[in-house]
N, C-alpha and C. Protein backbone atom coordinates (compact mmCIF):
# COMPACT_ATOMS: atom_id res chain seq x y z
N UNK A 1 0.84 -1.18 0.00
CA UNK A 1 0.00 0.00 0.00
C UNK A 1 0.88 1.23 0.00
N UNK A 2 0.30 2.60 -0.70
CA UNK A 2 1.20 3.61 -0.76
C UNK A 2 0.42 4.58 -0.12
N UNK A 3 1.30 5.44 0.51
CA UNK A 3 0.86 6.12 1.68
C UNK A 3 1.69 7.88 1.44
N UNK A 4 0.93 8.64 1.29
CA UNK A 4 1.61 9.78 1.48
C UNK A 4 0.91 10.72 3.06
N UNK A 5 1.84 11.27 3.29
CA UNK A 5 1.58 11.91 4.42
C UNK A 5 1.47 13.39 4.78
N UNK A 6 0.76 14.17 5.38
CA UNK A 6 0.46 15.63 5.41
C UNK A 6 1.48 16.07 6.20
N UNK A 7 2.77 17.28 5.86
CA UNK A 7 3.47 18.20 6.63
C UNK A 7 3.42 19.56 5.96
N UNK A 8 4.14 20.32 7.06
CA UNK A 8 4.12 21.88 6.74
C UNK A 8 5.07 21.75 6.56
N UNK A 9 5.82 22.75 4.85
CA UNK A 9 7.24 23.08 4.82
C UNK A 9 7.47 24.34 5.47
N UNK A 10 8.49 24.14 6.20
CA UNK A 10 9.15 25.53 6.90
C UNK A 10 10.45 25.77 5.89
N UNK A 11 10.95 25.65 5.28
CA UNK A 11 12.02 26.11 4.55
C UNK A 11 12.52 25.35 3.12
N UNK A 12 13.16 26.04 2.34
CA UNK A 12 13.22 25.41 1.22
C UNK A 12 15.18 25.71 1.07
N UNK A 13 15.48 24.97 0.18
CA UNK A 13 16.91 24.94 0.02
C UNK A 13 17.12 24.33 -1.47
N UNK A 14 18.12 24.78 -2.24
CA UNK A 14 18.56 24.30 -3.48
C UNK A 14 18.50 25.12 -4.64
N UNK A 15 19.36 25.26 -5.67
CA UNK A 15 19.47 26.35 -6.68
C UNK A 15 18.50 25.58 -7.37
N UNK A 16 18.56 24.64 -7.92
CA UNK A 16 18.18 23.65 -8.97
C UNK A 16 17.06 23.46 -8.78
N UNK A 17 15.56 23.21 -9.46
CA UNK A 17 14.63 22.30 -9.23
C UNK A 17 15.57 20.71 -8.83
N UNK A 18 16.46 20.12 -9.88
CA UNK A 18 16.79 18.95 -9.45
C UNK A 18 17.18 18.63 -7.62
N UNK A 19 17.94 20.26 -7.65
CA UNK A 19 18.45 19.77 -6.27
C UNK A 19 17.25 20.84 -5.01
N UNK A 20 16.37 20.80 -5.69
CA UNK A 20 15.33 21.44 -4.15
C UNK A 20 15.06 20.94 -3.50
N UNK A 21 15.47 21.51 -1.90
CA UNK A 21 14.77 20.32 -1.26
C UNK A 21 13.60 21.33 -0.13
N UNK A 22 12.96 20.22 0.62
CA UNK A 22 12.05 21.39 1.82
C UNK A 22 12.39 20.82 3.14
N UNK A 23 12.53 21.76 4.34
CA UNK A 23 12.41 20.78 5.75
C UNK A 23 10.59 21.07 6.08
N UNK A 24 10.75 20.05 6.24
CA UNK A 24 9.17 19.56 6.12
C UNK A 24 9.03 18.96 7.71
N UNK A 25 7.89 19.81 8.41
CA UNK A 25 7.27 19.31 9.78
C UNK A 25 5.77 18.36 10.07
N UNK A 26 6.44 17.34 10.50
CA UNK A 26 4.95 16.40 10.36
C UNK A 26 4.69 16.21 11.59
N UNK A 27 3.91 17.05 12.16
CA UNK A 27 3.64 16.89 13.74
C UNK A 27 4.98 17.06 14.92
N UNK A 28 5.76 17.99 14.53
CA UNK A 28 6.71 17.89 15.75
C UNK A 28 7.86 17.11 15.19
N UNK A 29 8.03 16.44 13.80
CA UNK A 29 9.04 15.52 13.45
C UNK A 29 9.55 16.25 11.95
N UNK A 30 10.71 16.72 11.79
CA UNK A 30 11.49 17.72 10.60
C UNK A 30 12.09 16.33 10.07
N UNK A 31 11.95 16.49 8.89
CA UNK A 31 12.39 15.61 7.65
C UNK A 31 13.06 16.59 6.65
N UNK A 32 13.82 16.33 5.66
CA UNK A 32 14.48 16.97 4.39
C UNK A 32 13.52 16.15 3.47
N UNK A 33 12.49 16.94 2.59
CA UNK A 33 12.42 16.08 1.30
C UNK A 33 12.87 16.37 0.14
N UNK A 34 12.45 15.92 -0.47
CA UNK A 34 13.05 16.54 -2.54
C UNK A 34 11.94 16.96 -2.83
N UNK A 35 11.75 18.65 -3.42
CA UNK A 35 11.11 19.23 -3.76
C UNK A 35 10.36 19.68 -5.15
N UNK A 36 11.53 18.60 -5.99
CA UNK A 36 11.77 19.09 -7.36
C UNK A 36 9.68 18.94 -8.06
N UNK A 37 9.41 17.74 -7.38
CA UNK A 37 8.06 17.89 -8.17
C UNK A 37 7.17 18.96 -7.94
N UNK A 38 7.38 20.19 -6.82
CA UNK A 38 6.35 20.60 -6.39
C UNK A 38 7.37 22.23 -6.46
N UNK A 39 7.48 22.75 -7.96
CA UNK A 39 8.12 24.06 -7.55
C UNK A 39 7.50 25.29 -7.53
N UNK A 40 6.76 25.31 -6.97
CA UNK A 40 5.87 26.82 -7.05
C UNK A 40 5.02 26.45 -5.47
N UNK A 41 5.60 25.20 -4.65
CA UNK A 41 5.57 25.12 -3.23
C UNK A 41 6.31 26.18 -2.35
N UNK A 42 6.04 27.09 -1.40
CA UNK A 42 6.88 28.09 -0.56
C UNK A 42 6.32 28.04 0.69
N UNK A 43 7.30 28.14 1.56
CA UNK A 43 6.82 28.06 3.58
C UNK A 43 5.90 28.08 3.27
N UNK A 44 5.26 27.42 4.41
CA UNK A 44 4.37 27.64 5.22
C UNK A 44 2.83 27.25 4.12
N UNK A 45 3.21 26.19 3.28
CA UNK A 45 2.71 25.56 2.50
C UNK A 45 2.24 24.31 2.92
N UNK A 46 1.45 23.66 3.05
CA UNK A 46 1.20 22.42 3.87
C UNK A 46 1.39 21.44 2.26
N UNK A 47 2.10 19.92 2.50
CA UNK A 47 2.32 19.33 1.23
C UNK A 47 2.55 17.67 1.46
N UNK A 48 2.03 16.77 0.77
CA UNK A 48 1.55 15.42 0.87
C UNK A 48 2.77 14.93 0.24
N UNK A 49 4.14 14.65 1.10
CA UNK A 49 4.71 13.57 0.94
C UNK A 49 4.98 11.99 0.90
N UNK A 50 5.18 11.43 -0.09
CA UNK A 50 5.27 9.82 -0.47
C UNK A 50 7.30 9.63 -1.01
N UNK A 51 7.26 8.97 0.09
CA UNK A 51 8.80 8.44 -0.01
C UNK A 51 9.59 9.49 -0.37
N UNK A 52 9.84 10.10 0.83
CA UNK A 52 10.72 11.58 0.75
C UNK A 52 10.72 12.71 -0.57
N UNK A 53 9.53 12.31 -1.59
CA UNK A 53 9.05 13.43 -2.11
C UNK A 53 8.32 14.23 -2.10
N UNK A 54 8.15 15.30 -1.89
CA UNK A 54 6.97 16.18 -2.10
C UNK A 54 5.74 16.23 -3.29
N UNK A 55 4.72 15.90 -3.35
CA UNK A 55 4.01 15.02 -4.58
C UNK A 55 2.87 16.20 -4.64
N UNK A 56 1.93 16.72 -3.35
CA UNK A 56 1.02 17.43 -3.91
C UNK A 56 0.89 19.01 -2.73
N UNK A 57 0.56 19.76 -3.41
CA UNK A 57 -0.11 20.84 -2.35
C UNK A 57 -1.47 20.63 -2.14
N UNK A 58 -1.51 20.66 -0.52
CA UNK A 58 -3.08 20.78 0.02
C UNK A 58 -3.20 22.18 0.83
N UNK A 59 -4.49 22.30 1.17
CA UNK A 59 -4.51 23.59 2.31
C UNK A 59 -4.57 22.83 3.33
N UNK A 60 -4.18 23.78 4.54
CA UNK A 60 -4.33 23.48 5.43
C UNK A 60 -5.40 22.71 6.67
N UNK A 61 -6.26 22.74 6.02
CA UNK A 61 -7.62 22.19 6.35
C UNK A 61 -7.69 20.24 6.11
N UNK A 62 -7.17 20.49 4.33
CA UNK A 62 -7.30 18.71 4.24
C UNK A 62 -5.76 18.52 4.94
N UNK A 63 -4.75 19.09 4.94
CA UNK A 63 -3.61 18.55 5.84
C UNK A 63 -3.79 18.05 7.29
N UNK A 64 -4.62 18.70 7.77
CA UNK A 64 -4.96 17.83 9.52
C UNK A 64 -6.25 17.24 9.68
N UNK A 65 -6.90 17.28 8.46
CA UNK A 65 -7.98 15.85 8.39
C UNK A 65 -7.55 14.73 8.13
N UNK A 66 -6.18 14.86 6.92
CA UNK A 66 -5.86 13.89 6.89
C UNK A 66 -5.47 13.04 7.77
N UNK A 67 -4.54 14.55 8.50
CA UNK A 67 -3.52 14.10 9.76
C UNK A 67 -4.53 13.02 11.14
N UNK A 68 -5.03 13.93 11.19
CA UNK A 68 -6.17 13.46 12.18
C UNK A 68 -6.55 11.91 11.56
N UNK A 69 -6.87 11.64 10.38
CA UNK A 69 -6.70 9.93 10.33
C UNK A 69 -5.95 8.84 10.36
N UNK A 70 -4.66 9.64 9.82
CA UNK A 70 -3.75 8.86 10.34
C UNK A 70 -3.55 8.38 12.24
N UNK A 71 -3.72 9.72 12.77
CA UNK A 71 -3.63 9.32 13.85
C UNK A 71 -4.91 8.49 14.50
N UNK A 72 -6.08 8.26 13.74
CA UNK A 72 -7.06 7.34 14.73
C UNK A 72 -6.82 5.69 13.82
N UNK A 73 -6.23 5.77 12.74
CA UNK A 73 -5.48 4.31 12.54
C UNK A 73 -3.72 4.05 13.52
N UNK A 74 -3.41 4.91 14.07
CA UNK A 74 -2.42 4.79 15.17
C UNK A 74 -1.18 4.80 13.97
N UNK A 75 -1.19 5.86 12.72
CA UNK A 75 -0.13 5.50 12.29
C UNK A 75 0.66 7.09 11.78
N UNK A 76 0.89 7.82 13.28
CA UNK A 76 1.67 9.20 13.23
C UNK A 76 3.06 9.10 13.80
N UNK A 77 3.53 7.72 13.92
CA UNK A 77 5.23 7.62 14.85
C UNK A 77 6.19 7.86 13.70
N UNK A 78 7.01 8.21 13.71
CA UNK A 78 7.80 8.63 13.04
C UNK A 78 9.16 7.59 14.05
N UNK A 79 9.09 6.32 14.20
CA UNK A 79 9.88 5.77 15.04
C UNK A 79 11.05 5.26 14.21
C-alpha cells in the first residue's frame, strides 16, 4: 500500500529544481524532502509527501484531516 503523508514546509533549500529540497514538519518531526516535483511550493505551504518526495499541495484544512486519520489508525510515529 502507498501512503503519502500531510506536513508543513518551513524552509526550502537548493538552486536547482533537481536539487530542491524542503524541511518539512509532520507533527513535531522535521524531515528533508526533494522538492523538485512541487516548484511553485513556498513556507508555510502544507504538502503530501510519499517516499521523501513532495508530490502534492493541500490547504491546510485537508492537511490535519488527513492528519487526524492517520492518527485514529495509530499510524503518526515517526519511530
Amino acid at each position: 500500500m502507498c501512503l503519502a503523508v500531510p506536513g508543513e514546509l518551513l524552509s526550502l533549500s537548493g538552486k536547482t529544481p533537481e536539487t530542491r529540497t524542503g524541511e518539512i514538519d509532520f507533527g513535531g518531526v522535521r524531515r528533508s524532502v526533494n522538492m523538485a516535483y512541487l516548484p511553485d511550493a513556498n513556507p508555510g505551504d502544507h504538502v503530501m509527501v510519499h517516499v521523501g518526495f513532495g508530490i502534492a499541495v493541500v490547504d491546510e484544512a485537508e492537511a490535519q484531516r488527513l492528519w487526524d486519520l492517520l492518527e485514529e489508525i495509530g499510524e503518526t510515529g515517526f519511530d
